[in-house]
PDB file of N, CA and C in Angstrom:
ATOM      1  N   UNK A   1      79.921 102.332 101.351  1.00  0.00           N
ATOM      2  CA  UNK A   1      80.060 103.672 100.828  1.00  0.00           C
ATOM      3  C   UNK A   1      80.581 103.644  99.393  1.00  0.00           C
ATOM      4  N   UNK A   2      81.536 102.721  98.778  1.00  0.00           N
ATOM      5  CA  UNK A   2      81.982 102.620  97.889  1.00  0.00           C
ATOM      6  C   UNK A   2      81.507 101.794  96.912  1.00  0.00           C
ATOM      7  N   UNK A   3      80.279 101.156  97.276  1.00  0.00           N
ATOM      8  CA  UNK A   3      79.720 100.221  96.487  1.00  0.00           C
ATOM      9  C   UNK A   3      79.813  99.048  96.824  1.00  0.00           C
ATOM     10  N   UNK A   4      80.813  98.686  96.947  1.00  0.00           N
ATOM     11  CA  UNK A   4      81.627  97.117  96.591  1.00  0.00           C
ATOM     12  C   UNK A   4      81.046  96.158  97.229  1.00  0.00           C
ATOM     13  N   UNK A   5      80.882  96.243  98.578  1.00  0.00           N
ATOM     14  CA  UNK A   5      80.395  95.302  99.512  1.00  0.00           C
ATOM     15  C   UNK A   5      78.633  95.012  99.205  1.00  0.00           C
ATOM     16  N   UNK A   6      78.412  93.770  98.657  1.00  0.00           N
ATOM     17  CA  UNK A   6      76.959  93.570  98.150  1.00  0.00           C
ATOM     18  C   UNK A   6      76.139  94.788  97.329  1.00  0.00           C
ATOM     19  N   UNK A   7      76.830  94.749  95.984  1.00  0.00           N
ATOM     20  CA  UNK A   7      76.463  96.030  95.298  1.00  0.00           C
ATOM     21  C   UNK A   7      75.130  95.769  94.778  1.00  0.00           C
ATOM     22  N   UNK A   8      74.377  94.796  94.834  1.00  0.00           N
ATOM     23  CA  UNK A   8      72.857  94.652  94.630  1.00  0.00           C
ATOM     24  C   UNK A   8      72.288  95.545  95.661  1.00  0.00           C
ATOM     25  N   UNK A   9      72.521  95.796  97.159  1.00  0.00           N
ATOM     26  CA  UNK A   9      72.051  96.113  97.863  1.00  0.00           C
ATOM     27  C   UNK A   9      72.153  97.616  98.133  1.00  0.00           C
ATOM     28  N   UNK A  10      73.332  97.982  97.853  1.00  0.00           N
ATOM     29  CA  UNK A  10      73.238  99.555  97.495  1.00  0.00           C
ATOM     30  C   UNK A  10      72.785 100.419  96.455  1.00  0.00           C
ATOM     31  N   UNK A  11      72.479  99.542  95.275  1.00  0.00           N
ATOM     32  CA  UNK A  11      72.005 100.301  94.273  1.00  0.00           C
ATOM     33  C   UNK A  11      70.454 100.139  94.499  1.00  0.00           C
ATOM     34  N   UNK A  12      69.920  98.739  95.294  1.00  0.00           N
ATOM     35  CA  UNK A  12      68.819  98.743  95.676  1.00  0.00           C
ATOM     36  C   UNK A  12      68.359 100.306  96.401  1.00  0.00           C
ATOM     37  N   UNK A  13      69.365 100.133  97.432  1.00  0.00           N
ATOM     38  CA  UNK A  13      69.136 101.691  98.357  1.00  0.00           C
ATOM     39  C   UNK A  13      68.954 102.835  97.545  1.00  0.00           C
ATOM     40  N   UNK A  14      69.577 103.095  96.557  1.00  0.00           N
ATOM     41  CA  UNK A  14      69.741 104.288  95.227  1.00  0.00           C
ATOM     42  C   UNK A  14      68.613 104.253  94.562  1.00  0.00           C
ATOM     43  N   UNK A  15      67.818 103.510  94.784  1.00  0.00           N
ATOM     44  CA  UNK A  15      66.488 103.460  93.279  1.00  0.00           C
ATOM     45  C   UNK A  15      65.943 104.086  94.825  1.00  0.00           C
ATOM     46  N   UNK A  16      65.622 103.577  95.660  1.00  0.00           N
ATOM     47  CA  UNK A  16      64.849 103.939  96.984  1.00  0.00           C
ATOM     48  C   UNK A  16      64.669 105.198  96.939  1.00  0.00           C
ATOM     49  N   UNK A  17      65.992 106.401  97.158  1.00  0.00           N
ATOM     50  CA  UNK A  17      66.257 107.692  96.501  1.00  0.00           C
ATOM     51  C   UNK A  17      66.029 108.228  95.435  1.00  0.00           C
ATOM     52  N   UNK A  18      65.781 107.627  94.273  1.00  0.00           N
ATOM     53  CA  UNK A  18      65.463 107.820  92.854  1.00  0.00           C
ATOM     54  C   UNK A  18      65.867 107.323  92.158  1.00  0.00           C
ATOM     55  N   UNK A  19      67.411 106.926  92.647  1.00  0.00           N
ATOM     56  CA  UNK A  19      68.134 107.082  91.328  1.00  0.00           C
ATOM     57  C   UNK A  19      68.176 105.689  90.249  1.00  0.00           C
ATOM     58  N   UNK A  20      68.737 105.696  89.150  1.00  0.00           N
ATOM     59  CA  UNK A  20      68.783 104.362  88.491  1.00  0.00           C
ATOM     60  C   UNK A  20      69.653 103.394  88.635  1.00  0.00           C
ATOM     61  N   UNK A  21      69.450 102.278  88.130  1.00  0.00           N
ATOM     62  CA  UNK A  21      70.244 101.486  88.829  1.00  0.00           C
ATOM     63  C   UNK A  21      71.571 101.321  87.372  1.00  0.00           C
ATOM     64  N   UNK A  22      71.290 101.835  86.304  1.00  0.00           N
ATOM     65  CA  UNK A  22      72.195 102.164  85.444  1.00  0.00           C
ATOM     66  C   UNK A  22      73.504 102.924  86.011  1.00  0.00           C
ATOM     67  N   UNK A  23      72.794 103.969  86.705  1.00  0.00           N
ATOM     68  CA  UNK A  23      73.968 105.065  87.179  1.00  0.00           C
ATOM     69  C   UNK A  23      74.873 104.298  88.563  1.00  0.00           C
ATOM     70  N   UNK A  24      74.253 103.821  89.379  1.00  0.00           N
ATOM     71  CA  UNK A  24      74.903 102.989  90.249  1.00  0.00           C
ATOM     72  C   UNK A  24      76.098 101.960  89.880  1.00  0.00           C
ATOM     73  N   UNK A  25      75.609 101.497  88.815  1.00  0.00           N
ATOM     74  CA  UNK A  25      76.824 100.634  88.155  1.00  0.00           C
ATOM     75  C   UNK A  25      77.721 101.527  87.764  1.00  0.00           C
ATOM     76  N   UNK A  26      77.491 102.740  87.135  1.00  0.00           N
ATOM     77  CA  UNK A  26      78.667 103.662  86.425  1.00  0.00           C
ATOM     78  C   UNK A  26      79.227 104.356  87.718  1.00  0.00           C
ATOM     79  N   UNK A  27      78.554 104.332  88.525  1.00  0.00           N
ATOM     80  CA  UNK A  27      79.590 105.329  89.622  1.00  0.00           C
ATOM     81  C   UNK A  27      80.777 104.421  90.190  1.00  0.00           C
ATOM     82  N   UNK A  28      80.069 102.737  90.798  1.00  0.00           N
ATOM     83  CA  UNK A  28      80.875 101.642  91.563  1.00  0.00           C
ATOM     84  C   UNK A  28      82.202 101.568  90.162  1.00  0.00           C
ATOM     85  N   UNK A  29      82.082 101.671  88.837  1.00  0.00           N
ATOM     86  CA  UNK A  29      82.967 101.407  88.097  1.00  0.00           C
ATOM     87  C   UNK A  29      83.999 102.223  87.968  1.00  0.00           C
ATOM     88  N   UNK A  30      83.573 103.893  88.004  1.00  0.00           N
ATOM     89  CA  UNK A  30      84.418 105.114  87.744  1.00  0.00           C
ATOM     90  C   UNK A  30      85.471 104.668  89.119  1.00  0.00           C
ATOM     91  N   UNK A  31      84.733 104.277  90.662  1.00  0.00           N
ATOM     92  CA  UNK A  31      85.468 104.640  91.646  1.00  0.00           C
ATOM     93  C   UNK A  31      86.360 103.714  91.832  1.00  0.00           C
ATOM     94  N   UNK A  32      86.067 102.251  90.828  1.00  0.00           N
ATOM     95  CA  UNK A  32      87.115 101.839  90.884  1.00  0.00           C
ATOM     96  C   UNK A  32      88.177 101.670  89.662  1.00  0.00           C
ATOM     97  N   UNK A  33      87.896 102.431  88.893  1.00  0.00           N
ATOM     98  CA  UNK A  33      89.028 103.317  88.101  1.00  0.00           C
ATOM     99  C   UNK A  33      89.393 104.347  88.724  1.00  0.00           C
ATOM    100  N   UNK A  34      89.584 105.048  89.574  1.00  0.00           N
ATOM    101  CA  UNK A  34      89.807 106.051  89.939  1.00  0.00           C
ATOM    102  C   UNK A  34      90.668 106.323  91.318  1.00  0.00           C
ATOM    103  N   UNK A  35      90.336 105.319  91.680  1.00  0.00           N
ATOM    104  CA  UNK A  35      90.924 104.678  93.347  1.00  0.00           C
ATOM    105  C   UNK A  35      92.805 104.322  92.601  1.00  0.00           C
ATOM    106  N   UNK A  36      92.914 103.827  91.754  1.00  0.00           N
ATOM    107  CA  UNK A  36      94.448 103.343  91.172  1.00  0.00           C
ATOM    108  C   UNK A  36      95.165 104.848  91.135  1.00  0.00           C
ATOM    109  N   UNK A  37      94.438 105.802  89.986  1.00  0.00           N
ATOM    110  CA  UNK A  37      94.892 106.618  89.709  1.00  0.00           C
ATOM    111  C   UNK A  37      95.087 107.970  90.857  1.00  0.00           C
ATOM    112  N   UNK A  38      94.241 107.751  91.806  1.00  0.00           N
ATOM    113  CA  UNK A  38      94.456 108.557  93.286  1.00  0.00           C
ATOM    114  C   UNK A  38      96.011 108.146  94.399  1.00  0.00           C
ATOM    115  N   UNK A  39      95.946 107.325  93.924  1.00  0.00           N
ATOM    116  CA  UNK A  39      97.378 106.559  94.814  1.00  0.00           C
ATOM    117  C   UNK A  39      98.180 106.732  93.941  1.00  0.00           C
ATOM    118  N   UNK A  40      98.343 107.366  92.585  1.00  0.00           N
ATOM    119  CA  UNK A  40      99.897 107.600  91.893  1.00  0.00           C
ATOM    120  C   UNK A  40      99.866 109.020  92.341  1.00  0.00           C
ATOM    121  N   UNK A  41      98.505 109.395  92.276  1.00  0.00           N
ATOM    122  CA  UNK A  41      98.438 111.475  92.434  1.00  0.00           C
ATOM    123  C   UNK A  41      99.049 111.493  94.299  1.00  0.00           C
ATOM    124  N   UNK A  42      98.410 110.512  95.430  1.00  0.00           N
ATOM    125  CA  UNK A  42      98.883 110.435  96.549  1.00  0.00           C
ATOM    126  C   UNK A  42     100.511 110.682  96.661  1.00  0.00           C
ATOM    127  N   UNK A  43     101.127 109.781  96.272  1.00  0.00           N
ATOM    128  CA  UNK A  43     102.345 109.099  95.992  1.00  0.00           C
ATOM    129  C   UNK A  43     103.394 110.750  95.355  1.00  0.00           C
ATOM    130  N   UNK A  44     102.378 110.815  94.090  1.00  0.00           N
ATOM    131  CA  UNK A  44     103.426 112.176  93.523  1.00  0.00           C
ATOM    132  C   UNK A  44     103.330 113.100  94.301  1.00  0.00           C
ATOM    133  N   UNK A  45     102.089 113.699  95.139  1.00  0.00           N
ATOM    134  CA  UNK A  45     102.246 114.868  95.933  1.00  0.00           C
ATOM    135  C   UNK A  45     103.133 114.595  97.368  1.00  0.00           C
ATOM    136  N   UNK A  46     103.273 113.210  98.182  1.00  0.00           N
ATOM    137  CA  UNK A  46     104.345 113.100  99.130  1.00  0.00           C
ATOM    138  C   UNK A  46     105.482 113.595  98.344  1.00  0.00           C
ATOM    139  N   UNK A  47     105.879 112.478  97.426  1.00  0.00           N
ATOM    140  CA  UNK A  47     107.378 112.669  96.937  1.00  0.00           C
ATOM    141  C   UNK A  47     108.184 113.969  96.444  1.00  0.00           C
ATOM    142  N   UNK A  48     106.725 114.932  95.922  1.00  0.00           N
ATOM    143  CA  UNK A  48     106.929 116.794  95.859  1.00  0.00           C
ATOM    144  C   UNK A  48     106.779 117.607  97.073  1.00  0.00           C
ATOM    145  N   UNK A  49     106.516 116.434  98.276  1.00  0.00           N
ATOM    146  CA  UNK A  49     106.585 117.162  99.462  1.00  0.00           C
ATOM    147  C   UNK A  49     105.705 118.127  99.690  1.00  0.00           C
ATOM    148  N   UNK A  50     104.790 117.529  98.773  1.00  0.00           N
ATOM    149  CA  UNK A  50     103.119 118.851  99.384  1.00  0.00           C
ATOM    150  C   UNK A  50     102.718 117.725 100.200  1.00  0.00           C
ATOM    151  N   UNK A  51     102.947 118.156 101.327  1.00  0.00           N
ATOM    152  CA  UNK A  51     102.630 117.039 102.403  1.00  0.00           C
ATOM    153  C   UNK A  51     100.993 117.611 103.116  1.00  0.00           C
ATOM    154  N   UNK A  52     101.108 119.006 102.501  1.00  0.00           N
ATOM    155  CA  UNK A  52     100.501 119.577 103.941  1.00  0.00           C
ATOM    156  C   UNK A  52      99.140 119.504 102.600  1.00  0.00           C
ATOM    157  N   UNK A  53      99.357 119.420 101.289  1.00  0.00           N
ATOM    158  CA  UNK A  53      97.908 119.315 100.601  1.00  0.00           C
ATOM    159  C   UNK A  53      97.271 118.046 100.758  1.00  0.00           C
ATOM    160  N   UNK A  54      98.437 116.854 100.489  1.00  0.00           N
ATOM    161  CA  UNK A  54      97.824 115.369 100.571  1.00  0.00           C
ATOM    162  C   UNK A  54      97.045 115.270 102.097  1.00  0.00           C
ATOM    163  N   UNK A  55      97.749 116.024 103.238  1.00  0.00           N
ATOM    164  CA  UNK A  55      97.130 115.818 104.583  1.00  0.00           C
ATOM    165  C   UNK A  55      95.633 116.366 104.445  1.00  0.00           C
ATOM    166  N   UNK A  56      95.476 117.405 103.534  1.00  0.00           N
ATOM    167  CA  UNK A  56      94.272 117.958 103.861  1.00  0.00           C
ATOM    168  C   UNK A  56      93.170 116.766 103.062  1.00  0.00           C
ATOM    169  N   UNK A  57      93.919 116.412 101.975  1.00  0.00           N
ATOM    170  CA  UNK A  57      93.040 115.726 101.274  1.00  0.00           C
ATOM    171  C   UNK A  57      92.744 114.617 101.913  1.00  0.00           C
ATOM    172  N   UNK A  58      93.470 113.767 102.311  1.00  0.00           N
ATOM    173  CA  UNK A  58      93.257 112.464 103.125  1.00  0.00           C
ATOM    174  C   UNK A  58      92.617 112.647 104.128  1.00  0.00           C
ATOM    175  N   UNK A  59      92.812 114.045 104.819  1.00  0.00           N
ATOM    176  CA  UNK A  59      91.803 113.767 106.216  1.00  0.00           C
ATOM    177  C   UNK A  59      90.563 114.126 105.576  1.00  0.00           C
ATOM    178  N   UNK A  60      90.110 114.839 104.779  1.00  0.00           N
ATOM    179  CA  UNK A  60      88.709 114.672 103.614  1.00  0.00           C
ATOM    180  C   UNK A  60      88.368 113.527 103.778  1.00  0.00           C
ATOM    181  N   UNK A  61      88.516 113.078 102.861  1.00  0.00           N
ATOM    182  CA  UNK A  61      88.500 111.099 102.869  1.00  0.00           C
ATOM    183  C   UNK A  61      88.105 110.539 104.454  1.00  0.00           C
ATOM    184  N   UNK A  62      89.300 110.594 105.305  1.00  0.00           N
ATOM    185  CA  UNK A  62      88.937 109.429 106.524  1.00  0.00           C
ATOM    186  C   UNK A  62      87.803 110.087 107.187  1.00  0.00           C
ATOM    187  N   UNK A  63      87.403 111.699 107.213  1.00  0.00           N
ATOM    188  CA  UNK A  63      85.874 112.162 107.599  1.00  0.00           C
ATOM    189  C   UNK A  63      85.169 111.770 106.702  1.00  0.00           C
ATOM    190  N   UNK A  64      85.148 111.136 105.765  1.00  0.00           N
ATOM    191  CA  UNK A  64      84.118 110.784 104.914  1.00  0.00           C
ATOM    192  C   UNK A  64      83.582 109.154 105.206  1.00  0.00           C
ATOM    193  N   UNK A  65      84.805 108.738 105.457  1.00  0.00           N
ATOM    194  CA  UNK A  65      84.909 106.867 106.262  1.00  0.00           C
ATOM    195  C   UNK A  65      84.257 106.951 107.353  1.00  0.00           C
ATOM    196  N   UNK A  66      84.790 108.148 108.218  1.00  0.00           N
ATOM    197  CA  UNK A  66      84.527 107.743 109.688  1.00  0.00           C
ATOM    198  C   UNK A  66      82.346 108.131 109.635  1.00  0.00           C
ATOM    199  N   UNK A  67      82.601 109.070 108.528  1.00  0.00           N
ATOM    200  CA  UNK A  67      80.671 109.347 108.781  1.00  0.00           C
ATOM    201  C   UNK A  67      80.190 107.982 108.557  1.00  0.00           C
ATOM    202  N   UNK A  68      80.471 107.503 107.300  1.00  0.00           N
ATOM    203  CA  UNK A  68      79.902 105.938 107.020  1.00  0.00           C
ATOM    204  C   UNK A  68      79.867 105.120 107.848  1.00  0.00           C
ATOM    205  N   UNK A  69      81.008 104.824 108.574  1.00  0.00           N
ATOM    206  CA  UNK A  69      81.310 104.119 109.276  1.00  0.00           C
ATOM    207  C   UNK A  69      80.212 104.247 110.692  1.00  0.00           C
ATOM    208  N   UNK A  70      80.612 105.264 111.072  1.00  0.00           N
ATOM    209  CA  UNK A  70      79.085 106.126 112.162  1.00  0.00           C
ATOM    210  C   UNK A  70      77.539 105.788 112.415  1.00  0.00           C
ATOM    211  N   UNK A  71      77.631 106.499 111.000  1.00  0.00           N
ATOM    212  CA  UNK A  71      76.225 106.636 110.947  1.00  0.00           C
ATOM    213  C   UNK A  71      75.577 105.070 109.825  1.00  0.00           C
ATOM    214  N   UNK A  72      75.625 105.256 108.344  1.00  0.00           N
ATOM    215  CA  UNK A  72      75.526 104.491 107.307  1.00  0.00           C
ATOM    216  C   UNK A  72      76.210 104.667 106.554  1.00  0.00           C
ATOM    217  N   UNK A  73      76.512 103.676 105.535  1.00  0.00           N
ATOM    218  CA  UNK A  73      77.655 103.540 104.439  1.00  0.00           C
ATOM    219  C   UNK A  73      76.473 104.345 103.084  1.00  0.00           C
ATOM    220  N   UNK A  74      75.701 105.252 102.915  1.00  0.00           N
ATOM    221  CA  UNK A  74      75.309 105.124 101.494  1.00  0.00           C
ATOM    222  C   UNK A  74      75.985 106.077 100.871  1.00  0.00           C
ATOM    223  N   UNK A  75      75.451 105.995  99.455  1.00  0.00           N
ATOM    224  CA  UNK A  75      76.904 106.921  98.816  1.00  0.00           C
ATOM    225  C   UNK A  75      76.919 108.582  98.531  1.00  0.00           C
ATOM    226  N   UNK A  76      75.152 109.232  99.486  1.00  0.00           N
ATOM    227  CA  UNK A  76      75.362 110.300  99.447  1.00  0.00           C
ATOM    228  C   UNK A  76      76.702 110.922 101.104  1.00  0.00           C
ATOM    229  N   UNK A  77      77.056 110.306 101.417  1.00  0.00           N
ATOM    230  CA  UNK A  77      78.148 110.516 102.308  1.00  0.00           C
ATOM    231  C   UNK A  77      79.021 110.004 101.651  1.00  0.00           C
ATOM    232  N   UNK A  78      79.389 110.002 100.079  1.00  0.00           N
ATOM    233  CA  UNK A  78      80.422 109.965  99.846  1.00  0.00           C
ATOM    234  C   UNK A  78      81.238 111.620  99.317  1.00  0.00           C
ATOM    235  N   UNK A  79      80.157 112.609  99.064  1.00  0.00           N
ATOM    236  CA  UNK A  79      80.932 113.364  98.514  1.00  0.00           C
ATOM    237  C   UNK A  79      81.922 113.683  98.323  1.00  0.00           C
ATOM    238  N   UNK A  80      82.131 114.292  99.991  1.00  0.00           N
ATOM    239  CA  UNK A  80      83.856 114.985 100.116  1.00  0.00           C
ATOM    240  C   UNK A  80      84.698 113.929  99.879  1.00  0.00           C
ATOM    241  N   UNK A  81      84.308 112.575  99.880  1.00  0.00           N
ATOM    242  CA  UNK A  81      85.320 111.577  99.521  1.00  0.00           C
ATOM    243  C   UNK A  81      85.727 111.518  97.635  1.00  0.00           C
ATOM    244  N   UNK A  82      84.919 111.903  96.892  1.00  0.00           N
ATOM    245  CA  UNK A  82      85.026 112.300  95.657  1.00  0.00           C
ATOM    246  C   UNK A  82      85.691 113.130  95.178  1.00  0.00           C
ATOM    247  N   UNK A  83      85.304 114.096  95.823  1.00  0.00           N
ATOM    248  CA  UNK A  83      85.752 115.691  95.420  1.00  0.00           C
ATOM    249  C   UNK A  83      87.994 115.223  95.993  1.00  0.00           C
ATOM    250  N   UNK A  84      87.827 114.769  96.896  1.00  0.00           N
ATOM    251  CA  UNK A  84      89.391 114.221  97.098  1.00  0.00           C
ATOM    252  C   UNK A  84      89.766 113.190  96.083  1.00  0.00           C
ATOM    253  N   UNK A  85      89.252 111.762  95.869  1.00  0.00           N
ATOM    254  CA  UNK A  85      89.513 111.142  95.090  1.00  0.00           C
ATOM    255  C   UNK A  85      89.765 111.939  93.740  1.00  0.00           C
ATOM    256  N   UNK A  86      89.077 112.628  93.179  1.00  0.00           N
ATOM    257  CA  UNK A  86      88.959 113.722  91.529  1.00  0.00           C
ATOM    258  C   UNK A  86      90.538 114.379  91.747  1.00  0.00           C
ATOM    259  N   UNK A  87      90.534 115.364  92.542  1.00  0.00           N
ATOM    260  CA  UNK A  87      91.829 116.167  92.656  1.00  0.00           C
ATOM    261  C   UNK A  87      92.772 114.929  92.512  1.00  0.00           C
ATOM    262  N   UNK A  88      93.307 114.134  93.333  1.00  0.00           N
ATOM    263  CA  UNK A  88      94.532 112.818  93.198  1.00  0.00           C
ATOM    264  C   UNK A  88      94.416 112.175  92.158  1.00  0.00           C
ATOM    265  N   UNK A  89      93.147 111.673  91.694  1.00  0.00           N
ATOM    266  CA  UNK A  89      93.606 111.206  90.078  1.00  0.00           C
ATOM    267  C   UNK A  89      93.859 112.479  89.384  1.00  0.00           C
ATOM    268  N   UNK A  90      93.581 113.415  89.222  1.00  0.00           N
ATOM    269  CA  UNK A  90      93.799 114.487  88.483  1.00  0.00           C
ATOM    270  C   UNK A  90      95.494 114.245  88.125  1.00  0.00           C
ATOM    271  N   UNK A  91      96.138 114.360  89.147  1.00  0.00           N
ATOM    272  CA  UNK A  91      97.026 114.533  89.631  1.00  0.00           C
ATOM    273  C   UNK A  91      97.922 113.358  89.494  1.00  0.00           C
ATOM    274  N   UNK A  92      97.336 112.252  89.787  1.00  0.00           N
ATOM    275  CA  UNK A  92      98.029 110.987  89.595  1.00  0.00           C
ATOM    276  C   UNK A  92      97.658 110.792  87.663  1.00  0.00           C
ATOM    277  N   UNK A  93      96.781 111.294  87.028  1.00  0.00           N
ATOM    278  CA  UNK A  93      96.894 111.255  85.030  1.00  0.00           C
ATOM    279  C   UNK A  93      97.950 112.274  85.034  1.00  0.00           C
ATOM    280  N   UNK A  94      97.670 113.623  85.743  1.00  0.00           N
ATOM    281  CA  UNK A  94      99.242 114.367  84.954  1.00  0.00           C
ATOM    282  C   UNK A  94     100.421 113.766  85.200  1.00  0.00           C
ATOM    283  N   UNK A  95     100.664 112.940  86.421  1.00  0.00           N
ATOM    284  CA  UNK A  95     101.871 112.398  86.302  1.00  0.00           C
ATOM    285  C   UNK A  95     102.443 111.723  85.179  1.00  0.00           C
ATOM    286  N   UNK A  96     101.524 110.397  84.733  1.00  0.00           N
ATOM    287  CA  UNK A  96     101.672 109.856  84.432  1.00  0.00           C
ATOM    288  C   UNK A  96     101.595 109.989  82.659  1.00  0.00           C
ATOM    289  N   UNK A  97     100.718 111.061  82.337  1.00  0.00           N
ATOM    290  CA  UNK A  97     101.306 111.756  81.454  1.00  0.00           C
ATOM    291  C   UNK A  97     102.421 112.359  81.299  1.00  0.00           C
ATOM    292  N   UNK A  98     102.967 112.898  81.631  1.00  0.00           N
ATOM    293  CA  UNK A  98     104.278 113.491  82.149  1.00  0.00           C
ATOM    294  C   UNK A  98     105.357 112.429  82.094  1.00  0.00           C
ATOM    295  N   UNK A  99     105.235 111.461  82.411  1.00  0.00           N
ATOM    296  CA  UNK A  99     105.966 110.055  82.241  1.00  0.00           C
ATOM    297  C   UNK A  99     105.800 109.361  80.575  1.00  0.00           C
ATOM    298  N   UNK A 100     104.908 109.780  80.115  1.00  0.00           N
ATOM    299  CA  UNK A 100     104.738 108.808  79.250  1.00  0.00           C
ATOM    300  C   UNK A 100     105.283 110.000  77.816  1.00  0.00           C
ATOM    301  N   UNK A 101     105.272 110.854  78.396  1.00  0.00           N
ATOM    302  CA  UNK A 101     106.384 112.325  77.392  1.00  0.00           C
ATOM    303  C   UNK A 101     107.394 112.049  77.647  1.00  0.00           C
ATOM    304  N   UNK A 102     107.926 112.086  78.473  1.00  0.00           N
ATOM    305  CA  UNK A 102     109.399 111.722  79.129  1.00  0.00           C
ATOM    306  C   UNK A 102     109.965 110.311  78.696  1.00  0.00           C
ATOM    307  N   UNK A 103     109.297 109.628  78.672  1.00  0.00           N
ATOM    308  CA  UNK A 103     109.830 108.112  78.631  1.00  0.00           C
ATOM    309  C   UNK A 103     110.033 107.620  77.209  1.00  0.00           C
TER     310      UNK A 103
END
């Protein structure tokens, strides 16, 4: 779902669909820039005790695992896993902006 695991073979799957195999490389790269910065946004919303937003967001995510997992890993079942990942880095750059004013 995330690329990683034999990424010849999923971007293979992506041209199958249309897409290019240019863009396949830029998505596997964003998500793993983006995966760091989701676990500081994770991290800051426990520690502000929005427990009940990170819950919603994470269970986003593990329905997004458990479809892959299910059915197939390709990366149009990744959406809702995006749309969560985006909000937590969002969230995990303002922190860390916020830190880097502060500091």
């Amino acid at each position: 779902m995330l690329g990683w695991y034999h990424p010849s073979d999923t971007l293979q799957y992506g041209t199958g669909e249309g897409r290019q195999p240019w863009l396949g490389w830029i998505a596997i790269v964003e998500m793993t820039l983006l995966l760091p910065l989701a676990a500081v946004g994770a991290v800051t919303l426990y520690r502000r005790r929005q427990r009940t937003v990170l819950g919603l967001l994470l269970a986003q995510m593990a329905l997004a695992i458990a479809m892959a997992a299910i059915v197939y890993g390709l990366w149009r079942f990744r959406s809702t896993f995006d749309v969560s990942v985006l909000v937590l880095a969002g969230v995990g750059l303002a922190t860390l902006a916020e830190r880097s004013r502060l500091g």
